[in-house]
Protein backbone atom coordinates (compact mmCIF):
# COMPACT_ATOMS: atom_id res chain seq x y z
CA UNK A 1 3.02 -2.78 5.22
CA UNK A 2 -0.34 -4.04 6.33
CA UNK A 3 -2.07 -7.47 4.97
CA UNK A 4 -5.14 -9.33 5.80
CA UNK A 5 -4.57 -12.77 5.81
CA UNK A 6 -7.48 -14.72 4.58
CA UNK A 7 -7.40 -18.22 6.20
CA UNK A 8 -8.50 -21.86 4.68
CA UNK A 9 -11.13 -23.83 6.42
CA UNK A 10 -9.71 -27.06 7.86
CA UNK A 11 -8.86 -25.93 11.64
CA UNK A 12 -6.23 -24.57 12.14
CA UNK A 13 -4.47 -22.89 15.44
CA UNK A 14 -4.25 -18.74 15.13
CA UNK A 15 -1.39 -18.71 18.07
CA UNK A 16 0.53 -21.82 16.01
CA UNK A 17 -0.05 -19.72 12.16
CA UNK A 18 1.58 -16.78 14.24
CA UNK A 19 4.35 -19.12 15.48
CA UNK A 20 5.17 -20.56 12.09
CA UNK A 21 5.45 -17.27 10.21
CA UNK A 22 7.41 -15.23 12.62
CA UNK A 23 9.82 -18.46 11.93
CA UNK A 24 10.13 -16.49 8.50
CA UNK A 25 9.52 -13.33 8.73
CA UNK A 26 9.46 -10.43 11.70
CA UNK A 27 5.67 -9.37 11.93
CA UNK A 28 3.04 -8.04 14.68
CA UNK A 29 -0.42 -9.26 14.66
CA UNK A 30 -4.20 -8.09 15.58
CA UNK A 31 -7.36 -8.87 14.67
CA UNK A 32 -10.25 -6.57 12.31
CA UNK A 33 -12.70 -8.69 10.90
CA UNK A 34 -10.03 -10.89 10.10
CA UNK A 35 -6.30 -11.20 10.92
CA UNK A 36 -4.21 -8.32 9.95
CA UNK A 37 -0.60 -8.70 9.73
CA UNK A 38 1.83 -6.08 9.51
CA UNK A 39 5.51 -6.10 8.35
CA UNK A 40 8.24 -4.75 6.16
CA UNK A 41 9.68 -8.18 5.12
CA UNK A 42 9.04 -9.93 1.75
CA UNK A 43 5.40 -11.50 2.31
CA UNK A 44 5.99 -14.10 -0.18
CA UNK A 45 8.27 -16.19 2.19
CA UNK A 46 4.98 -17.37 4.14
CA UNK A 47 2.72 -17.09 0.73
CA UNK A 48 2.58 -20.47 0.67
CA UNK A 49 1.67 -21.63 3.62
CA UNK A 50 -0.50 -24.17 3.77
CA UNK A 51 -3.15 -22.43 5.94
CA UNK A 52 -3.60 -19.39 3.88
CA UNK A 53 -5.88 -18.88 0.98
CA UNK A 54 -5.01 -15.41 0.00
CA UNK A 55 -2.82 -12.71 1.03
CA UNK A 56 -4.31 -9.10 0.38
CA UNK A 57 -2.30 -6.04 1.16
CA UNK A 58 -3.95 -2.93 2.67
CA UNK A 59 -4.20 0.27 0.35
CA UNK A 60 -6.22 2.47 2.63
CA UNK A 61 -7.86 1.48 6.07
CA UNK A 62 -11.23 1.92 7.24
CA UNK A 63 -12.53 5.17 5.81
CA UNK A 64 -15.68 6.96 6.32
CA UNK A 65 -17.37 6.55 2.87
CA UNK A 66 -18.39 9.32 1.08
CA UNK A 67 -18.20 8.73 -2.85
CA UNK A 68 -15.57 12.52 -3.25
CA UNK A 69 -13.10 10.65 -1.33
CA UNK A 70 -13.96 7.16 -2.23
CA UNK A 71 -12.85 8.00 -5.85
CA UNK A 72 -9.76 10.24 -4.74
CA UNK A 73 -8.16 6.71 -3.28
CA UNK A 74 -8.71 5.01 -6.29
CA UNK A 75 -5.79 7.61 -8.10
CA UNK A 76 -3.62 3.85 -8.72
CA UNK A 77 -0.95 3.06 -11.26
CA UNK A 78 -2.44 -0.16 -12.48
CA UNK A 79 -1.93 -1.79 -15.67
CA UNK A 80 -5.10 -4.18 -15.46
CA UNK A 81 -7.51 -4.54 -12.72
CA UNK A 82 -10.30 -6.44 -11.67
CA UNK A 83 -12.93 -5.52 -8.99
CA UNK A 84 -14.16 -7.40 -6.15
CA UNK A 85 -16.60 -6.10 -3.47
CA UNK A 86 -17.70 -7.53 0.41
CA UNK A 87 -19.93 -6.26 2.39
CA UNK A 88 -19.21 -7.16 6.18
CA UNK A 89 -22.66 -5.64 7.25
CA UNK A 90 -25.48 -4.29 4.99
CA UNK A 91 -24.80 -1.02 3.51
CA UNK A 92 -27.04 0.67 1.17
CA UNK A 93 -25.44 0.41 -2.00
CA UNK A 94 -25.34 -2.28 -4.47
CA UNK A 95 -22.31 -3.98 -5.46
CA UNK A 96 -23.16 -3.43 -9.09
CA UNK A 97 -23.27 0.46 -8.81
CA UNK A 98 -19.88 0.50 -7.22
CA UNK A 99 -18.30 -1.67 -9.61
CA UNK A 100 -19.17 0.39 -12.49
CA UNK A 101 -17.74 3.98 -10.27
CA UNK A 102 -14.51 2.03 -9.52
CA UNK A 103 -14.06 0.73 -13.48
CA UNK A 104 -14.74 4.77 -14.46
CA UNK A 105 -12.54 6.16 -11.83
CA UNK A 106 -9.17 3.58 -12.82
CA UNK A 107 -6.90 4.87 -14.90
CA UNK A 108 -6.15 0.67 -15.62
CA UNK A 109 -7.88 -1.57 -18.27
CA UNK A 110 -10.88 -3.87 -17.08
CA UNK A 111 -9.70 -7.46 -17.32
CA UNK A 112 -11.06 -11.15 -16.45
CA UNK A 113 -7.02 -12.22 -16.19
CA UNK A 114 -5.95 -8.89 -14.05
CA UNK A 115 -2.52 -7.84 -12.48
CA UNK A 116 -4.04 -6.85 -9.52
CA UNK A 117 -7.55 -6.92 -7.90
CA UNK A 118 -9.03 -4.38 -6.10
CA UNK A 119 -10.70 -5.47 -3.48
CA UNK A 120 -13.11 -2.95 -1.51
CA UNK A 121 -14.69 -4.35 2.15
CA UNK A 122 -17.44 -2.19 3.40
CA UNK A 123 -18.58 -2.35 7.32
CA UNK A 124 -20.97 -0.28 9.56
CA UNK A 125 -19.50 2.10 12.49
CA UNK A 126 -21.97 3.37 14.62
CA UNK A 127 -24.39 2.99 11.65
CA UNK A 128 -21.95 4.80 9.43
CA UNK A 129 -20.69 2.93 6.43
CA UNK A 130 -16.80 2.76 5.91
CA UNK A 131 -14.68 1.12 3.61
CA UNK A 132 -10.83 -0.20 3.24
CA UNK A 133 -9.30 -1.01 -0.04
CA UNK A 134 -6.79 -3.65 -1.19
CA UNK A 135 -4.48 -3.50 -3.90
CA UNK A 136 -3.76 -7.26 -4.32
CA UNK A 137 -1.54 -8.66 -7.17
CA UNK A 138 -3.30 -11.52 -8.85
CA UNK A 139 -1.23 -14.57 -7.11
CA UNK A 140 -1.87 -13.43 -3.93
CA UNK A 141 -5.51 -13.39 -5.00
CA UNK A 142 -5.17 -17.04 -6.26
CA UNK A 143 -2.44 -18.87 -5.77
CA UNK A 144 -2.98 -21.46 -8.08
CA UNK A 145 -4.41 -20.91 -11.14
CA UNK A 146 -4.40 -23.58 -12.98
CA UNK A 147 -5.28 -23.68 -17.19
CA UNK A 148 -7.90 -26.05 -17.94
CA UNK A 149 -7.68 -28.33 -20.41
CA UNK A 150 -10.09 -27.84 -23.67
CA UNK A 151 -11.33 -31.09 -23.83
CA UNK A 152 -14.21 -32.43 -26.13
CA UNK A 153 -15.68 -34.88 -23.66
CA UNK A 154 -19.08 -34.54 -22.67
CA UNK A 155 -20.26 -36.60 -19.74
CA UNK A 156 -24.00 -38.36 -19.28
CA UNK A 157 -25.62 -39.16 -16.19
CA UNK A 158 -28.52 -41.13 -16.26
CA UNK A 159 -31.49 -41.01 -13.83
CA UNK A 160 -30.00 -39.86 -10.63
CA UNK A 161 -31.94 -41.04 -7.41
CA UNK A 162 -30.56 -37.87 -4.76
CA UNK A 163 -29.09 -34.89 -4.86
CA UNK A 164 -25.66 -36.30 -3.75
CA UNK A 165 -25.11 -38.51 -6.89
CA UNK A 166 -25.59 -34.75 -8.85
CA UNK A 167 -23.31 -32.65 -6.61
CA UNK A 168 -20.49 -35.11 -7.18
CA UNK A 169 -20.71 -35.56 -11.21
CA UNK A 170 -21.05 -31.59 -10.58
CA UNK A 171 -18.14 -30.92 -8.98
CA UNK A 172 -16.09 -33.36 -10.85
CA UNK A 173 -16.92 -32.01 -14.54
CA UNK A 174 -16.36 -28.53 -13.04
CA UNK A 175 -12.93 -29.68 -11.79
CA UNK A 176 -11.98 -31.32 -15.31
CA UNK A 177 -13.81 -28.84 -17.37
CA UNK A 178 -16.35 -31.05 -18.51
CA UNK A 179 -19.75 -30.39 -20.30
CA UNK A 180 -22.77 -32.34 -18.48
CA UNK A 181 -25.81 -34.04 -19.31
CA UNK A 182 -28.42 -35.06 -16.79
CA UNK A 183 -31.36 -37.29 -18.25
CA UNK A 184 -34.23 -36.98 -15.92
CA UNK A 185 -37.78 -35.77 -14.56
CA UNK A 186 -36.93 -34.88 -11.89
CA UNK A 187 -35.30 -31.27 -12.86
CA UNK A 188 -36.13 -29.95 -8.82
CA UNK A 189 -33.34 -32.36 -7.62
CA UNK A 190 -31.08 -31.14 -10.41
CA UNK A 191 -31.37 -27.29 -9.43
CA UNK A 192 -31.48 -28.72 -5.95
CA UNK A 193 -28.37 -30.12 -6.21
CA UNK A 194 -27.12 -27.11 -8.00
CA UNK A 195 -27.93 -24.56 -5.16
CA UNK A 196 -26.11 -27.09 -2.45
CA UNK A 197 -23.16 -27.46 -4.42
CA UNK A 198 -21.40 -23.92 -4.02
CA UNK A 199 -18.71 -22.59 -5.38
CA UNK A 200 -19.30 -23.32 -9.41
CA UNK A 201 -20.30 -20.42 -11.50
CA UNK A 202 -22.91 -21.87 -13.32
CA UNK A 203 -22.96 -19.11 -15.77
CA UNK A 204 -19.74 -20.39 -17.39
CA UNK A 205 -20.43 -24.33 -16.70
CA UNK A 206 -21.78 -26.07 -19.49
CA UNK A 207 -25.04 -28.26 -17.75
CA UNK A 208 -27.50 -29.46 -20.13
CA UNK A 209 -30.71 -30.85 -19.38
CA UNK A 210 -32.11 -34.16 -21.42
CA UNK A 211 -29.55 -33.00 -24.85
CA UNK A 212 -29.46 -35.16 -27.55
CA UNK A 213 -26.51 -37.67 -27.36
CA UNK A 214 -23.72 -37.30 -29.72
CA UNK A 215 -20.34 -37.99 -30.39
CA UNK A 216 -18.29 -41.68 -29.64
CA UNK A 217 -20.93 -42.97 -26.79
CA UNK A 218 -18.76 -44.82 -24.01
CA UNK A 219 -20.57 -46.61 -20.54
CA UNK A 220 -18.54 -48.71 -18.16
CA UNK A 221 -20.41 -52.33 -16.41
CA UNK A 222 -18.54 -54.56 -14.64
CA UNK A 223 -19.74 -57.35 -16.95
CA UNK A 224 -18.11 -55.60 -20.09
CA UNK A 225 -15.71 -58.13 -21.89
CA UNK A 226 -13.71 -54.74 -22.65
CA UNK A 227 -11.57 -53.88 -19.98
CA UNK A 228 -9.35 -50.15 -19.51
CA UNK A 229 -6.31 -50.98 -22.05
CA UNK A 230 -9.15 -51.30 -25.05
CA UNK A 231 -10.55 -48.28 -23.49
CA UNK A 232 -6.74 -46.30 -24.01
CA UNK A 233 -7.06 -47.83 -27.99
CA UNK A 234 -10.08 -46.21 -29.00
CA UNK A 235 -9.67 -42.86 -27.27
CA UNK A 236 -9.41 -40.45 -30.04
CA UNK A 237 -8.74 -36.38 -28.37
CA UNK A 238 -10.32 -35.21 -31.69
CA UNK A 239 -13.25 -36.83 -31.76
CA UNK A 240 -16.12 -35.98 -29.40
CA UNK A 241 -16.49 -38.30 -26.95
CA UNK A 242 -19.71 -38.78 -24.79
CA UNK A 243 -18.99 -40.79 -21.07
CA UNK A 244 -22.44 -42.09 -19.73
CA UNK A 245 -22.87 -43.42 -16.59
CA UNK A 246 -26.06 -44.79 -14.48
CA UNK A 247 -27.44 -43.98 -11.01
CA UNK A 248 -25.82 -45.52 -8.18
CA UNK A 249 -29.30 -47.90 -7.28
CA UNK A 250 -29.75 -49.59 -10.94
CA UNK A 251 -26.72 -48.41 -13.35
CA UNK A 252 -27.44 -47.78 -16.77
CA UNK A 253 -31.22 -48.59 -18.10
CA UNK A 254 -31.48 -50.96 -20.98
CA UNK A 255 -32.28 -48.61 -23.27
CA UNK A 256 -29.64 -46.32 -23.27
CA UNK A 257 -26.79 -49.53 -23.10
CA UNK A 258 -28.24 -50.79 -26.35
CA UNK A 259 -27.49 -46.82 -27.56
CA UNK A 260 -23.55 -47.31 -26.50
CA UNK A 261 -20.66 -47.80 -28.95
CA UNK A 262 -18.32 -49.39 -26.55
CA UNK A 263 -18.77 -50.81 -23.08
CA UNK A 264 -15.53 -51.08 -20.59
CA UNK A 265 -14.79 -52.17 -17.42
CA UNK A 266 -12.97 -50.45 -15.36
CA UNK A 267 -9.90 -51.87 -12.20
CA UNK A 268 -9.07 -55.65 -11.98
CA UNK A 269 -12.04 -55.83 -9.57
CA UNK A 270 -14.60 -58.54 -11.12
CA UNK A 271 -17.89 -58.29 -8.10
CA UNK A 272 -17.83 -54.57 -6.95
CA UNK A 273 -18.65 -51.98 -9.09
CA UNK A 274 -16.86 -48.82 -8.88
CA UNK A 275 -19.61 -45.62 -8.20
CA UNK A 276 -20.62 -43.43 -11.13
CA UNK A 277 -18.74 -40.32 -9.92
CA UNK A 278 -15.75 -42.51 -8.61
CA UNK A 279 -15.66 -44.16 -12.03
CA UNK A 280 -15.77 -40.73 -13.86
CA UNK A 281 -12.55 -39.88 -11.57
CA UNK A 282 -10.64 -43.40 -12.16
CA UNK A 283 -11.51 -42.55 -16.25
CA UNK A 284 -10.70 -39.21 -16.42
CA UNK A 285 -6.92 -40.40 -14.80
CA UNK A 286 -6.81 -43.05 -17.93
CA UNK A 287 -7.74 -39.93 -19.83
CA UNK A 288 -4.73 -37.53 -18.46
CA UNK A 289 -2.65 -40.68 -18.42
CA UNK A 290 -2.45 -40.77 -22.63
CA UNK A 291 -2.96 -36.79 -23.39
């Protein structure tokens, strides 16, 4: 059986990967737009390995593509399925189009939480287009999939000065499955900010623009007399609660503190202020910490 191993990005050394798994398993090696390993040993001894991402075994190699065949090697046993498409070089068909064959042509049910992916690659050959597919169950896809928590937090950032303060609060209410609200003018640096920080899919990530503010409203100063215990007394996981934080130059404008319910401050630390995205971290561990 054939595999394409699809590698992290921190550095790592090919010849020392190949090392470490032959300590598992017996397996030969070579390279086609990516590193192809081949064996008839149970691949999930080496699944996780640090160093890979996914593991994605072959269905058919490379293939001339005409659309006769194309569908012929898509005759699978599947229970659910879910599509993914890469194209290695330009090839003139659109991702969409062949989506919507494959779907037709499976005998399996469409699904966002599949058993398998198929996975279809697509590469030019002396200007001809071929194609390999990969049957790959959904843990070798993702390895981790973690269930997000439901929780009805929204978080409020206030004035950001660059695009850096955004990308973090970003990322971080992506990672705890947080709703965000960005006051500002400046709505460039938010989409900015947006396009820079890669791997969210926007389409399911709940980003508001200058909302209303609802809920219990919470901000964090150094100076509060309320410190993180208080904090743990008043959280309430059925009552919408509203996190606002300032920009890293000035903090929280006047305004908006005199809008707060409760102010806390946050670590035994009485001169240094924590940053707004590291303070949405240290909360959100207070948060986990009681739920």
């Amino acid at each position: 059986m054939k595999y394409l191993l699809v590698l992290n990005k921190f550095p790592i050394s090919i010849e020392k990967l190949k090392e470490k798994i032959k300590d598992k398993i017996n397996a030969n090696f070579y390279e086609d737009n990516g590193l192809i390993l081949e064996t008839n040993e149970n691949i999930e001894k080496i699944l996780y390995f640090e160093e890979i991402e996914k593991v994605l075994p072959l269905h058919k190699d490379w293939q001339k593509f005409d659309f006769k065949t194309f569908k012929d090697n898509l005759n699978l046993n599947l229970k659910t399925h879910l599509v993914k498409i890469k194209f290695i070089d330009k090839i003139p068909i659109s991702s969409k189009s062949l989506i919507k064959k494959i779907n037709s042509s499976l005998n399996s049910k469409y699904s966002e939480n599949p058993e398998n992916i198929v996975y279809v690659e697509f590469i030019k050959k002396k200007n001809i287009p071929y194609y390999r597919i990969f049957i790959v169950p959904s843990n070798y896809w993702e390895k981790f999939k973690m269930e997000k928590k439901e929780l009805n937090i929204e978080v409020v950032l206030e004035n950001p000065q660059d695009k850096e303060e955004i990308k973090d609060f970003l990322r971080l209410c992506y990672i705890f499955n947080l709703s965000l609200n960005i006051l500002t003018k400046n709505n460039a640096l938010v989409e900015k900010a947006k396009q820079e920080a890669k791997g969210i899919p926007y389409e399911k990530f709940n980003l508001k623009i200058n909302s209303k503010l609802e809920g219990l409203k919470v901000g964090f100063s150094i100076n509060s007399k309320l410190d993180e215990d208080n904090f743990k007394e008043i959280y309430n996981k059925n009552k919408k609660l509203t996190l606002i934080f300032g920009n890293e130059m000035f903090g929280l404008s006047q305004e908006l503190r005199n809008k707060l319910d409760y102010s806390f401050r946050l670590t035994k630390e009485t001169k240094k202020p924590l940053r707004g995205s590291h303070a949405l971290s240290y909360v959100m561990g207070l948060i986990n910490s009681i739920i």
